[in-house]
C-alpha atoms as a PDB file:
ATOM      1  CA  UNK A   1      37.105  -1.793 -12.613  1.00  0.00           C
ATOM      2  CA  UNK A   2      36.169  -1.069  -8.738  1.00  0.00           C
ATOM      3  CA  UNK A   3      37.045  -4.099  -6.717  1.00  0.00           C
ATOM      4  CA  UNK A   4      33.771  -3.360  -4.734  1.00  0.00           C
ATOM      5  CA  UNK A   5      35.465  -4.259  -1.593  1.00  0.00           C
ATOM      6  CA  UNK A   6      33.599  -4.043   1.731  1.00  0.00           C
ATOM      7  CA  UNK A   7      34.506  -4.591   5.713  1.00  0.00           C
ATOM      8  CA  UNK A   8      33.062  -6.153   8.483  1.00  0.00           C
ATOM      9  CA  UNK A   9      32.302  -4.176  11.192  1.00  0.00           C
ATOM     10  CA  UNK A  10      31.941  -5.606  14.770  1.00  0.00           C
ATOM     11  CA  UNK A  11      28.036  -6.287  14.592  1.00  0.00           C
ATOM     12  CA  UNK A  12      29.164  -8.498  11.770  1.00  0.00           C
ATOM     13  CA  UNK A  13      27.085  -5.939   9.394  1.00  0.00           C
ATOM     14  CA  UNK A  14      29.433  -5.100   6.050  1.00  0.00           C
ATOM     15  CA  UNK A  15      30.153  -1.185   5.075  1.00  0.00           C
ATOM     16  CA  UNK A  16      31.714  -0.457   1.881  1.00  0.00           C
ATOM     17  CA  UNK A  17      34.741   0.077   1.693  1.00  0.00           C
ATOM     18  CA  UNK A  18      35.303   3.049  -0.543  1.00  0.00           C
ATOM     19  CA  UNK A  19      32.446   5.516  -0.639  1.00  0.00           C
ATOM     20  CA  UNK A  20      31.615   9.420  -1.430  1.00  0.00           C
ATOM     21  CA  UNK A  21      32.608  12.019   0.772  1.00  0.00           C
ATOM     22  CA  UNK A  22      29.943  15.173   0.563  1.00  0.00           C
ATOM     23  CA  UNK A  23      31.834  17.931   2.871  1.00  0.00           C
ATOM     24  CA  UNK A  24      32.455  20.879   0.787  1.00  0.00           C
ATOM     25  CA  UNK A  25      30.201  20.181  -2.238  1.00  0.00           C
ATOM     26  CA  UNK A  26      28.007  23.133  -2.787  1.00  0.00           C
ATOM     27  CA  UNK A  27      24.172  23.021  -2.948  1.00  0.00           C
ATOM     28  CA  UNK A  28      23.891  22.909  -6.621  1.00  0.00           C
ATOM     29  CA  UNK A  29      26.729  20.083  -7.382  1.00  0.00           C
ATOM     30  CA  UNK A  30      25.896  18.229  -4.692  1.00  0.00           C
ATOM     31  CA  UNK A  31      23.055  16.294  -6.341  1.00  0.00           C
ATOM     32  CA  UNK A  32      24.211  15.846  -9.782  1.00  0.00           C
ATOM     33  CA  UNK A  33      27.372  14.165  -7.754  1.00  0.00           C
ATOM     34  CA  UNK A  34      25.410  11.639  -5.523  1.00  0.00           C
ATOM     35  CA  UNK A  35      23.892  10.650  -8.766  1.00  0.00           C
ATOM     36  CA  UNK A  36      26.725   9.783 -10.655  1.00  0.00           C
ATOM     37  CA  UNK A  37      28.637   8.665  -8.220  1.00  0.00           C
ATOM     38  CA  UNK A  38      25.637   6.018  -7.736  1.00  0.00           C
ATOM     39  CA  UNK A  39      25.543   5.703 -11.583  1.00  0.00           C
ATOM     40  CA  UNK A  40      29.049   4.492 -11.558  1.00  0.00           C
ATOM     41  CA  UNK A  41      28.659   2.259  -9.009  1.00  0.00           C
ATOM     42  CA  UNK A  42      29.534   3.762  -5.426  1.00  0.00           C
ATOM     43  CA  UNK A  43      26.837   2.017  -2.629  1.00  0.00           C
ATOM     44  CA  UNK A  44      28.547   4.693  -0.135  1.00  0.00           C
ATOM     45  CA  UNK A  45      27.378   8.076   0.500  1.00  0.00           C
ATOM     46  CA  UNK A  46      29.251  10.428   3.685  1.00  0.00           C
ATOM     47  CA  UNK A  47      26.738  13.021   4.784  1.00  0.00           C
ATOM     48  CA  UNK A  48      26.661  15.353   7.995  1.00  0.00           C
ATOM     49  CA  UNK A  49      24.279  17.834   9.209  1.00  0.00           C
ATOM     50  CA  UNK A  50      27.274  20.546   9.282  1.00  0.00           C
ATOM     51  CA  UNK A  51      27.152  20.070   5.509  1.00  0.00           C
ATOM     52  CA  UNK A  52      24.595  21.812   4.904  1.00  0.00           C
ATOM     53  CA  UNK A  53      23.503  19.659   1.659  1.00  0.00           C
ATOM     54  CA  UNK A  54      21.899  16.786   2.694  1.00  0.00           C
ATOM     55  CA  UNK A  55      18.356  18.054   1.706  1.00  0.00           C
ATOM     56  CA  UNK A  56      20.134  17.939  -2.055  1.00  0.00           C
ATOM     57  CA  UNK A  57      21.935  14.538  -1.207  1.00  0.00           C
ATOM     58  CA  UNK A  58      18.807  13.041  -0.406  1.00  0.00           C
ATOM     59  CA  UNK A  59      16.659  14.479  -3.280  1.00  0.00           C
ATOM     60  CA  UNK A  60      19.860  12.953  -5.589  1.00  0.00           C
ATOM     61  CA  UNK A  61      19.448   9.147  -3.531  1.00  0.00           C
ATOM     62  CA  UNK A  62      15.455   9.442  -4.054  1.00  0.00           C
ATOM     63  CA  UNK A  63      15.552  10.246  -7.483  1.00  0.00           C
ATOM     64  CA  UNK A  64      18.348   7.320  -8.500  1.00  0.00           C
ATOM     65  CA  UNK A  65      16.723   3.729  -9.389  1.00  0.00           C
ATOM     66  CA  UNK A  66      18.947   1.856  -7.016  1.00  0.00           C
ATOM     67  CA  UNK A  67      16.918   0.871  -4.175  1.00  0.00           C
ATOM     68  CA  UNK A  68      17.744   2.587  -0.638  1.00  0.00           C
ATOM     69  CA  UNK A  69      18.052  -0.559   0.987  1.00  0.00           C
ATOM     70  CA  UNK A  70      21.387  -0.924  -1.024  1.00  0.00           C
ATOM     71  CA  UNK A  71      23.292   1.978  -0.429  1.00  0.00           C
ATOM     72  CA  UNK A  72      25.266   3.081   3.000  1.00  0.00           C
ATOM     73  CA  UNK A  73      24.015   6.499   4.399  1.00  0.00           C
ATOM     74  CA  UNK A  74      26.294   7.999   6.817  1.00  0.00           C
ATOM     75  CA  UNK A  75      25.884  11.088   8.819  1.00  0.00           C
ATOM     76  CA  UNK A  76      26.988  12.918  11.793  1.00  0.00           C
ATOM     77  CA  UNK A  77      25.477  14.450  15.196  1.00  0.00           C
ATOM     78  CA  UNK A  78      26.474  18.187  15.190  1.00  0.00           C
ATOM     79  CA  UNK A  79      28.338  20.077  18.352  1.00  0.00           C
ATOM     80  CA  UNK A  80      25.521  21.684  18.818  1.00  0.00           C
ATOM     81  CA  UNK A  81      23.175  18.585  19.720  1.00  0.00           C
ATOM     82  CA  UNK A  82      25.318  16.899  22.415  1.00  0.00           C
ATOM     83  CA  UNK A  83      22.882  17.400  25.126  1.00  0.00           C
ATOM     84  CA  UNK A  84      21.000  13.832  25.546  1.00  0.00           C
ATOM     85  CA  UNK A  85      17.634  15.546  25.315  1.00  0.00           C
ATOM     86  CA  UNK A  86      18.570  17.519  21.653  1.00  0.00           C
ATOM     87  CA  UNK A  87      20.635  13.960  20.336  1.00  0.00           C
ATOM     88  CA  UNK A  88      16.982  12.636  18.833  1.00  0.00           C
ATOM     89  CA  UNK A  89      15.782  16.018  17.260  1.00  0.00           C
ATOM     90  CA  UNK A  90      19.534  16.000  15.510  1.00  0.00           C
ATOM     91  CA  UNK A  91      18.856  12.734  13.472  1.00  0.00           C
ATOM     92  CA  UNK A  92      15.335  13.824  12.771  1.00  0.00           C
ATOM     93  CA  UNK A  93      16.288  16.931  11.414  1.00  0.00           C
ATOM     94  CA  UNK A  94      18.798  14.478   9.133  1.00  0.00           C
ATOM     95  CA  UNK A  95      16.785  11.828   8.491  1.00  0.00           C
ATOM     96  CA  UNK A  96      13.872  14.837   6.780  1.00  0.00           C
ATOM     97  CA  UNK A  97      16.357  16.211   4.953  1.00  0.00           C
ATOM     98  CA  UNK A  98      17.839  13.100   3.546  1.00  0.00           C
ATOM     99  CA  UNK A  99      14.541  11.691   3.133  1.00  0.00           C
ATOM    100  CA  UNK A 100      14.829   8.621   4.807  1.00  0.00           C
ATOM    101  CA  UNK A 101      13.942   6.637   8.169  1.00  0.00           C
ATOM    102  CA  UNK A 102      16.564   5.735   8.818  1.00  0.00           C
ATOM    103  CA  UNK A 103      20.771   5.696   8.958  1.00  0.00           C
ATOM    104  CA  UNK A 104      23.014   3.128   8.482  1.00  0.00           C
ATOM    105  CA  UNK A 105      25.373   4.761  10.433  1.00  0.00           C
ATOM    106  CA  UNK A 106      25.238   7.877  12.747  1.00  0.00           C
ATOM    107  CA  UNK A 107      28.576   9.118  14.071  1.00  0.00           C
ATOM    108  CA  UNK A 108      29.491  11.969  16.950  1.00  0.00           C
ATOM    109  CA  UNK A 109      31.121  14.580  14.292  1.00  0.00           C
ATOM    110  CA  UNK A 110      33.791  15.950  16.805  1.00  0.00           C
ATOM    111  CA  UNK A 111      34.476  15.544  20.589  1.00  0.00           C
ATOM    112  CA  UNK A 112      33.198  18.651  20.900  1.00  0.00           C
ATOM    113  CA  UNK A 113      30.382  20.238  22.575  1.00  0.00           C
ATOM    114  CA  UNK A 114      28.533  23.187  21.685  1.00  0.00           C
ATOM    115  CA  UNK A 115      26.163  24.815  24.055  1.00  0.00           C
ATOM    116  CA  UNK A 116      22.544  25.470  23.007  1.00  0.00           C
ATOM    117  CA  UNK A 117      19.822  25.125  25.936  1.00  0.00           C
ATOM    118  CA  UNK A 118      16.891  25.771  23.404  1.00  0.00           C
ATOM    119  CA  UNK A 119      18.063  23.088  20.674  1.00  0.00           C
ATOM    120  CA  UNK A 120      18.402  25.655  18.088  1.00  0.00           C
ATOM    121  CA  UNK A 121      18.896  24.316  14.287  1.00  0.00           C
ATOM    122  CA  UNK A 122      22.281  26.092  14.625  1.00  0.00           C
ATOM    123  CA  UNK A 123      25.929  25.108  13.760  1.00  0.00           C
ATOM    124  CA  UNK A 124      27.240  27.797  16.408  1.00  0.00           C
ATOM    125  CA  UNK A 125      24.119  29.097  18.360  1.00  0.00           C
ATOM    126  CA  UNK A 126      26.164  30.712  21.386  1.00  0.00           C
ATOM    127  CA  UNK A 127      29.374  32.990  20.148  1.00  0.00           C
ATOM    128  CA  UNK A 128      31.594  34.512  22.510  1.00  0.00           C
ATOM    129  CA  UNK A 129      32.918  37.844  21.913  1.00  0.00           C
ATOM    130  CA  UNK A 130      35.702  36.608  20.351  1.00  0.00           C
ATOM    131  CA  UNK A 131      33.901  34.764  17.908  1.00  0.00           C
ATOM    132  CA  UNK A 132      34.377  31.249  18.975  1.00  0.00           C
ATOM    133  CA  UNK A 133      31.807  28.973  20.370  1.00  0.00           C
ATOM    134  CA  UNK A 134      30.189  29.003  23.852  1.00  0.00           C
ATOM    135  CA  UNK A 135      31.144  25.220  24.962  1.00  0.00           C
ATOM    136  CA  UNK A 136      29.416  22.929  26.863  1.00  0.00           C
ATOM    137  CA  UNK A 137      32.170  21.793  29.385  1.00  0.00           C
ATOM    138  CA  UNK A 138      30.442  19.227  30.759  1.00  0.00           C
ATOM    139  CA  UNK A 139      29.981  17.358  27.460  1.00  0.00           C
ATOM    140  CA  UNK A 140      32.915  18.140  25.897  1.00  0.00           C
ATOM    141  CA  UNK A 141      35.067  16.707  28.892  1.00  0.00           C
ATOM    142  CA  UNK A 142      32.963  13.455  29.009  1.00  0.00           C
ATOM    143  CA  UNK A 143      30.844  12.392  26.326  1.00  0.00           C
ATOM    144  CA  UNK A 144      29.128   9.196  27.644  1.00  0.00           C
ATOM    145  CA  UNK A 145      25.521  11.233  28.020  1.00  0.00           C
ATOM    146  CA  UNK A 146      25.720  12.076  24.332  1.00  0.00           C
ATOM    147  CA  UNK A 147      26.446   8.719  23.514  1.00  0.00           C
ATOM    148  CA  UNK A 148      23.742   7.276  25.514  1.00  0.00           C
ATOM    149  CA  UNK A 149      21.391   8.796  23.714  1.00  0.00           C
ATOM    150  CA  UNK A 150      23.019   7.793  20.390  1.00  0.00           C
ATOM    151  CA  UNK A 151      22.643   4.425  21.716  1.00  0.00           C
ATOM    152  CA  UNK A 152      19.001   4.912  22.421  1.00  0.00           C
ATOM    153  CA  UNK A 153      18.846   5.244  18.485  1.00  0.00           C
ATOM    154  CA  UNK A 154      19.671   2.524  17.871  1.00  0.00           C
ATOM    155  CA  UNK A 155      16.851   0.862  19.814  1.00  0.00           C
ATOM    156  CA  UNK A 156      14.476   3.324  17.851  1.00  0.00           C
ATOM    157  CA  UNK A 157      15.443   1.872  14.671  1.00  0.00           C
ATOM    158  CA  UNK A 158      16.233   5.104  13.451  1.00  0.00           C
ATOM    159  CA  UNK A 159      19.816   4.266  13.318  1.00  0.00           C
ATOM    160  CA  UNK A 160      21.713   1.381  12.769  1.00  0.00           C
ATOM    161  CA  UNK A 161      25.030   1.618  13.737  1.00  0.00           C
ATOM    162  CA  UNK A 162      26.639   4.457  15.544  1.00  0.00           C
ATOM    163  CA  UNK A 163      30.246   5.540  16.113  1.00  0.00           C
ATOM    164  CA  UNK A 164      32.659   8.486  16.048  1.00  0.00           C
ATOM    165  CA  UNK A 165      34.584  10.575  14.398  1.00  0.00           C
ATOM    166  CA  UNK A 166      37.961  13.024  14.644  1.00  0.00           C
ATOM    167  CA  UNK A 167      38.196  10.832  17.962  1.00  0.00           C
ATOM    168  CA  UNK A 168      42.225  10.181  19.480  1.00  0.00           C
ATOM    169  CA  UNK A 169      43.022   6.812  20.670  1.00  0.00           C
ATOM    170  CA  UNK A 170      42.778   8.249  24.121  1.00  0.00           C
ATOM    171  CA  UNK A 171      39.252   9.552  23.742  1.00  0.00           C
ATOM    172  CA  UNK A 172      37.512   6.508  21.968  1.00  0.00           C
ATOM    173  CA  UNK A 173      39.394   4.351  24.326  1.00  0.00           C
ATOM    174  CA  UNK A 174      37.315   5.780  27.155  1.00  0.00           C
ATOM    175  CA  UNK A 175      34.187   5.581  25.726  1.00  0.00           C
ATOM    176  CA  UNK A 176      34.745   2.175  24.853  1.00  0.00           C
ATOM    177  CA  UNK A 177      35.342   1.352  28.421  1.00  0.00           C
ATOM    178  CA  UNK A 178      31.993   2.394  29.155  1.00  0.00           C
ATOM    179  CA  UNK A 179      29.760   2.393  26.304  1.00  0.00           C
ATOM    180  CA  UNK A 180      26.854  -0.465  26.463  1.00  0.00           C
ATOM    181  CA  UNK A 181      27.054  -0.662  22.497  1.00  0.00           C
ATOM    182  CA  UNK A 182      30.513  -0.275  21.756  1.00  0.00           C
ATOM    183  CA  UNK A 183      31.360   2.619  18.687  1.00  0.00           C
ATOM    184  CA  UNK A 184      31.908   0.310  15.593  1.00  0.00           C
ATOM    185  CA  UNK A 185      33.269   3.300  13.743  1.00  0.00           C
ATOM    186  CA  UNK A 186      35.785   6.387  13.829  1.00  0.00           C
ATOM    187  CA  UNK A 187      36.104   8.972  10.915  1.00  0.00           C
ATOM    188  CA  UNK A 188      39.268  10.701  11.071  1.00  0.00           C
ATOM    189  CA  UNK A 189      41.916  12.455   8.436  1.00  0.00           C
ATOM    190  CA  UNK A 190      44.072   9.774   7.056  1.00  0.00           C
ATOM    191  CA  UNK A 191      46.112  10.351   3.705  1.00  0.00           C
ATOM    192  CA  UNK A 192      49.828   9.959   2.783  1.00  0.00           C
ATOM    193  CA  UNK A 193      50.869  13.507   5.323  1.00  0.00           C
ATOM    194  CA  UNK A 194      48.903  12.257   8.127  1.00  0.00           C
ATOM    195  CA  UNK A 195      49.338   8.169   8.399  1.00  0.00           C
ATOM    196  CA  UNK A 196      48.304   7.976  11.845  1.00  0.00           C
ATOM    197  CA  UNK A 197      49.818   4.732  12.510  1.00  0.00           C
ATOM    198  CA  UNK A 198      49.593   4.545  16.247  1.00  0.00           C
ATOM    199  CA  UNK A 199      46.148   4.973  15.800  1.00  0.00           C
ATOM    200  CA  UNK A 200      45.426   2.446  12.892  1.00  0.00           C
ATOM    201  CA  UNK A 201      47.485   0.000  15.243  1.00  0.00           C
ATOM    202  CA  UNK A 202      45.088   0.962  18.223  1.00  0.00           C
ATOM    203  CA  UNK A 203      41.919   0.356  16.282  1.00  0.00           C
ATOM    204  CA  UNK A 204      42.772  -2.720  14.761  1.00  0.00           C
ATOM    205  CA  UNK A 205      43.858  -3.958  17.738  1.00  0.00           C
ATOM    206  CA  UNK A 206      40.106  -2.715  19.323  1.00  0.00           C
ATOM    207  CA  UNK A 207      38.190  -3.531  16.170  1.00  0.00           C
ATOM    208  CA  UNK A 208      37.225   0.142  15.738  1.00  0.00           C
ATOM    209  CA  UNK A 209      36.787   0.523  11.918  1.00  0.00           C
ATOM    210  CA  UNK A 210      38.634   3.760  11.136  1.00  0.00           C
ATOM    211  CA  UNK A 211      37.485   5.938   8.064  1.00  0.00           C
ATOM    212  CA  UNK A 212      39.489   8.199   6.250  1.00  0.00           C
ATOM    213  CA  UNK A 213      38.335  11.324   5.295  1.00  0.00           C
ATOM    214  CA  UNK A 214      40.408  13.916   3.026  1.00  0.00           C
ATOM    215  CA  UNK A 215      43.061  10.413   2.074  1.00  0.00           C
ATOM    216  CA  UNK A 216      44.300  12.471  -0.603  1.00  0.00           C
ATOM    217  CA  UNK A 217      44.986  15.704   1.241  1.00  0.00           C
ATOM    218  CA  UNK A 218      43.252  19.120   1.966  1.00  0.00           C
ATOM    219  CA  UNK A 219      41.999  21.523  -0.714  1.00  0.00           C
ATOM    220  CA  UNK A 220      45.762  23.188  -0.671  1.00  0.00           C
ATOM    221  CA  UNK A 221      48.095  19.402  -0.613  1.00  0.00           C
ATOM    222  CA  UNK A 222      45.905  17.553  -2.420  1.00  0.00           C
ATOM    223  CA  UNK A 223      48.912  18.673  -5.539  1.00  0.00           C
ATOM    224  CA  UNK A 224      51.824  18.277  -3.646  1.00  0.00           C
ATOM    225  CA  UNK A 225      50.343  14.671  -2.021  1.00  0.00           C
ATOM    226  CA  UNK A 226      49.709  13.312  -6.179  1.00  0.00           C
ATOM    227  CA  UNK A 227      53.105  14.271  -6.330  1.00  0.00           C
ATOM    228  CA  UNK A 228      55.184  12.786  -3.992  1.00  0.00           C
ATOM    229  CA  UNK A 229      57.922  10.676  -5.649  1.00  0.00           C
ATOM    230  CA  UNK A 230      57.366   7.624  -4.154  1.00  0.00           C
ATOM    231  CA  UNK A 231      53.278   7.612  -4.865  1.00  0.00           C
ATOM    232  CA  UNK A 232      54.395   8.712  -8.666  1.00  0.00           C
ATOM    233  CA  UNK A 233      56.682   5.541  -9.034  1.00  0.00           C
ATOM    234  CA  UNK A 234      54.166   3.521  -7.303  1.00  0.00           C
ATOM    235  CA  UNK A 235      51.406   4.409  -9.575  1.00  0.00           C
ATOM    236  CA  UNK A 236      53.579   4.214 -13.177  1.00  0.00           C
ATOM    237  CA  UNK A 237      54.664   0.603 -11.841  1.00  0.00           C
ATOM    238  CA  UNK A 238      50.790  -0.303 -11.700  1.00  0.00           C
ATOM    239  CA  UNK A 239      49.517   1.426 -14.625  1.00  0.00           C
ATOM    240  CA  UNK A 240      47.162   4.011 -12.597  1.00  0.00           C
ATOM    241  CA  UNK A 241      46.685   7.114 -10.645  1.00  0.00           C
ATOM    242  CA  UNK A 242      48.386   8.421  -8.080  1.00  0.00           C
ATOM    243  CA  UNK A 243      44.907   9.073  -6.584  1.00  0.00           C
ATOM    244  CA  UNK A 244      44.028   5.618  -6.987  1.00  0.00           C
ATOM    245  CA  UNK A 245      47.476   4.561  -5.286  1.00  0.00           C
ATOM    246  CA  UNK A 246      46.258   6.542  -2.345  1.00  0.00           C
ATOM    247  CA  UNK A 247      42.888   5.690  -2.184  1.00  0.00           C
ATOM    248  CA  UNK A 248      43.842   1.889  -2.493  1.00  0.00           C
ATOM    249  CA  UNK A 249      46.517   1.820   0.180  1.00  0.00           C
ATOM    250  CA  UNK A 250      44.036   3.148   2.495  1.00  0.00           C
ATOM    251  CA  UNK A 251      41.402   0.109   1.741  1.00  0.00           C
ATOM    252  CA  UNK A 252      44.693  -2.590   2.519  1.00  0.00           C
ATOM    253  CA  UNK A 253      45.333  -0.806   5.416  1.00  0.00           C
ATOM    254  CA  UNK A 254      41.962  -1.683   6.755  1.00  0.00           C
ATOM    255  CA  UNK A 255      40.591   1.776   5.989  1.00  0.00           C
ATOM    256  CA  UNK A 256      37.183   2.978   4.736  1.00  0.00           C
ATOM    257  CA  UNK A 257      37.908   5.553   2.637  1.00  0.00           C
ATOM    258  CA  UNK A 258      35.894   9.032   1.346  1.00  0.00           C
ATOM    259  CA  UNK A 259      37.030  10.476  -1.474  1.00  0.00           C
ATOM    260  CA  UNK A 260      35.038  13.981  -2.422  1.00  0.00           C
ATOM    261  CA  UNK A 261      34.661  15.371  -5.818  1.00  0.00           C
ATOM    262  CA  UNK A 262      32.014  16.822  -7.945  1.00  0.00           C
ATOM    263  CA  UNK A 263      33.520  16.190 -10.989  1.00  0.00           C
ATOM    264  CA  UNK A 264      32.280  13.304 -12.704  1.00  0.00           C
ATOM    265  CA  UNK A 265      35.621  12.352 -14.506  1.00  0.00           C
ATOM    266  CA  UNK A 266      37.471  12.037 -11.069  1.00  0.00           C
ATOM    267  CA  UNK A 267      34.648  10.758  -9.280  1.00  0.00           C
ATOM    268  CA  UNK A 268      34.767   7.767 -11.685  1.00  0.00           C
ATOM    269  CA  UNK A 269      38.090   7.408 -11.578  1.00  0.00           C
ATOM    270  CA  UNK A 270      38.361   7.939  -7.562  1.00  0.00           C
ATOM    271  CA  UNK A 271      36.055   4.178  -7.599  1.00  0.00           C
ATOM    272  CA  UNK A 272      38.563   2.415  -9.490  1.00  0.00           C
ATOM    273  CA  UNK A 273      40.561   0.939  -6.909  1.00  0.00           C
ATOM    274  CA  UNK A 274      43.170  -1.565  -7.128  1.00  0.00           C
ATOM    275  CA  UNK A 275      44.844  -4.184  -5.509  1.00  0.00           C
ATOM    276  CA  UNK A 276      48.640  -2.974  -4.451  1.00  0.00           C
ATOM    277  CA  UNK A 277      51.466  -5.609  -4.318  1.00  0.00           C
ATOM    278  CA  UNK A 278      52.362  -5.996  -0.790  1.00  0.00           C
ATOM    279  CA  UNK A 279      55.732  -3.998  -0.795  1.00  0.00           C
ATOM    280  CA  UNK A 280      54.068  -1.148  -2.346  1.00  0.00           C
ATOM    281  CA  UNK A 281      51.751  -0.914   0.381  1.00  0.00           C
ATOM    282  CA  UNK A 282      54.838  -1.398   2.952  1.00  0.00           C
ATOM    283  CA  UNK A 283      56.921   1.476   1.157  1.00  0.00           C
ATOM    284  CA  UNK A 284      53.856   3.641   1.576  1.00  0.00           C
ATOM    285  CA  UNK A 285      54.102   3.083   4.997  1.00  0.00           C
ATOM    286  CA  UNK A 286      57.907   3.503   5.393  1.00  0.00           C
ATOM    287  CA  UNK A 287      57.971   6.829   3.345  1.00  0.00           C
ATOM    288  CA  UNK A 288      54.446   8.077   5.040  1.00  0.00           C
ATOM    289  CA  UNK A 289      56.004   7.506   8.042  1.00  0.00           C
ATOM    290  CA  UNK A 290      59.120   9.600   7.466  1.00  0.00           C
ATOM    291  CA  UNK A 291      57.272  13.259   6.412  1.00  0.00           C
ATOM    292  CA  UNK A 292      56.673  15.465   8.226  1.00  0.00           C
ATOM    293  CA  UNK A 293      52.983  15.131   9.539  1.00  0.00           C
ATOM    294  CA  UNK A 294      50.348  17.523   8.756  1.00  0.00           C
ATOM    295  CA  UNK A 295      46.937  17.929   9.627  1.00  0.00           C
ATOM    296  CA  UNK A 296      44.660  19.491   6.639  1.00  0.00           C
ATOM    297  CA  UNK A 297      41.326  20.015   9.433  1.00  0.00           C
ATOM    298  CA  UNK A 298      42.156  21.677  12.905  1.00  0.00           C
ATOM    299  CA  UNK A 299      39.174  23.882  13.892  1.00  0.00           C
ATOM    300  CA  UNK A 300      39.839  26.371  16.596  1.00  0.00           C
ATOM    301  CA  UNK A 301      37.301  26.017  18.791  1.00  0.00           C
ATOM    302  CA  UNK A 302      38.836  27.426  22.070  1.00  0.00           C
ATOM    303  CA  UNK A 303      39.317  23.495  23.172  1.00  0.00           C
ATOM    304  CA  UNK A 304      42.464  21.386  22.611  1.00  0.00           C
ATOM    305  CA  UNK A 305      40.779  18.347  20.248  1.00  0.00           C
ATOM    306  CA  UNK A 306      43.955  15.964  19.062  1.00  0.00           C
ATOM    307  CA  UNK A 307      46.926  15.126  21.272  1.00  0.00           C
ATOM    308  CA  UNK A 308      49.577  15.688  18.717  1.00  0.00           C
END
C-alpha cells in the first residue's frame, strides 16, 4: 500500500510526495492515465505547457470524482514566455487547457530563454538557420524579470506556489538572493545514474524542495537502472520492485518524485512506495555515488545550461 507521504514546503503548504509525471505521454493515453492514476490513489499530477497534453490532462482531472481542491497541479512557464509582459498569457493559456483557475504550483521549465516579441503560442517561434532557437540573452543570463512576474502570480491568485526547474545550485542560488518570494521548488533529473548529491546537500541546506523527474532513468536506461546489482539485492531483501526501490529512496532522500507511465499495471505499482531500512538507503548512496554519472535530458539549445 502507498505510504501517502507528503513534504512541507517553505510556505508551510504540504506537496505530495510521489506524484505522476505527464512528459512524453501521447494525446490519446494521456487521459485514460491521469484517471487511473487518480483511481489508484495519486493526489499529484506533473504537467507543462511543452507537453503538449494538458488540454487531455485536464479533461481526465474534470471528469474524475475527486474534488480539484485535493489534488496537486503542477506546470511549467515555457522558454518562450520569459519576457515579464508574455509570463501571465503563459499560465492562462495553461490554466484553459487544464481547465482550472488556478495552479498549485507554477515552475520556470528551464533557465532558458526563448525569444518571441509577439508572444506567439510557440515552443520555438524564432529558429536560426541552423535550427536552434533564437535566444533571448538578456533573460537567459539573468532571470529575475521572469521571475517577477511569476511572483506577480502569485498575488493574482492564479498560482500558488512558484519555483524552478533543471536549475544548478549556482543558478537558483542567485535568484534566491534576490527573489521577494523565495522559489519553494526545483524539478531536476534525479535517479540512481544521476544522484546529484552536491545539489540535494545545497537544497536541503536552503530549503529548496527538489523534484525528481525521470528517478528511474531515460527511455534508453530505464533497463539497465532496474538492473543494477545493488538495486536488485535491495529490492529481493524487501520483497518489491526495483522500481519501487528507486522511487522510495528518492522520497527518504527528501525528494518529490515523478514517475511517468501510461500503463496502468506500472502506474499502480510505481504508487506503492515503501519505507527502506536506513542502510539500504545509505548503500544507494555509496554505490550511486560511484557510477559513472549520466544525464538522460541535455537539450542543445546553443546555451551551456548545467555546470557539469
Amino acid at each position: 500500500m502507498a505510504l501517502q507521504r507528503s513534504f512541507k514546503l517553505s510556505t508551510g503548504a504540504r506537496i505530495p510526495a510521489l506524484g505522476l509525471g505527464t512528459w512524453k505521454a501521447a494525446v490519446g493515453k494521456v487521459g485514460a492515465a491521469v484517471s487511473h492514476a487518480l483511481k489508484v490513489g495519486y493526489r499529484h499530477i506533473d504537467c507543462a505547457f511543452a507537453y503538449t497534453n494538458e488540454h487531455e490532462v485536464g479533461e481526465a482531472i474534470r471528469s474524475n470524482k475527486v474534488d480539484r481542491k485535493d489534488i496537486w497541479i503542477t506546470s511549467k512557464l515555457w522558454n518562450s514566455f520569459h519576457h515579464p509582459t508574455h509570463v501571465e498569457r503563459a499560465v492562462d493559456f495553461t490554466l484553459k487547457d487544464l481547465g482550472t483557475d488556478y495552479l498549485d504550483l507554477y515552475l520556470i521549465h528551464w533557465p532558458v530563454a526563448f525569444s518571441n516579441p509577439e508572444g506567439k503560442r510557440d515552443k520555438m517561434p524564432l529558429t536560426k538557420p541552423d535550427g536552434l532557437p533564437v535566444l533571448d540573452d538578456g533573460l537567459t543570463q539573468d532571470v529575475l524579470p521572469t521571475w517577477e512576474a511569476m511572483e506577480k502570480l502569485v498575488a493574482s491568485g492564479k498560482v500558488r506556489h512558484i519555483g524552478l526547474s533543471n536549475f544548478t545550485a549556482r543558478r537558483a542560488a542567485d535568484l534566491v538572493k534576490r527573489a521577494k518570494i523565495q522559489p519553494e521548488v526545483n524539478q531536476v533529473e534525479l535517479n540512481y545514474h544521476l544522484p546529484q548529491i552536491d545539489l540535494v546537500n545545497w537544497s536541503k541546506e536552503n530549503k529548496l524542495l527538489l523534484e525528481a523527474y525521470s528517478p528511474l532513468g531515460g527511455n534508453t536506461t530505464v533497463d539497465e537502472m532496474l538492473k543494477e546489482p545493488v538495486v536488485l539485492e535491495i529490492a529481493v531483501k524487501n520483497n518489491t520492485t526495483p522500481a519501487q526501490v528507486l522511487i522510495s529512496w528518492q522520497i527518504q532522500r527528501g525528494n518529490v518524485v515523478l514517475p511517468k507511465s501510461v500503463t496502468p499495471e506500472r502506474i499502480e505499482s510505481n504508487f506503492h512506495d515503501i519505507q527502506l531500512p536506513k542502510e539500504d538507503v545509505h548503500e544507494l548512496e555509496i554505490q550511486a555515488a560511484s557510477v559513472r554519472q549520466r544525464r538522460t535530458v541535455s537539450p542543445n539549445w546553443g546555451v551551456r545550461i548545467f555546470d557539469d
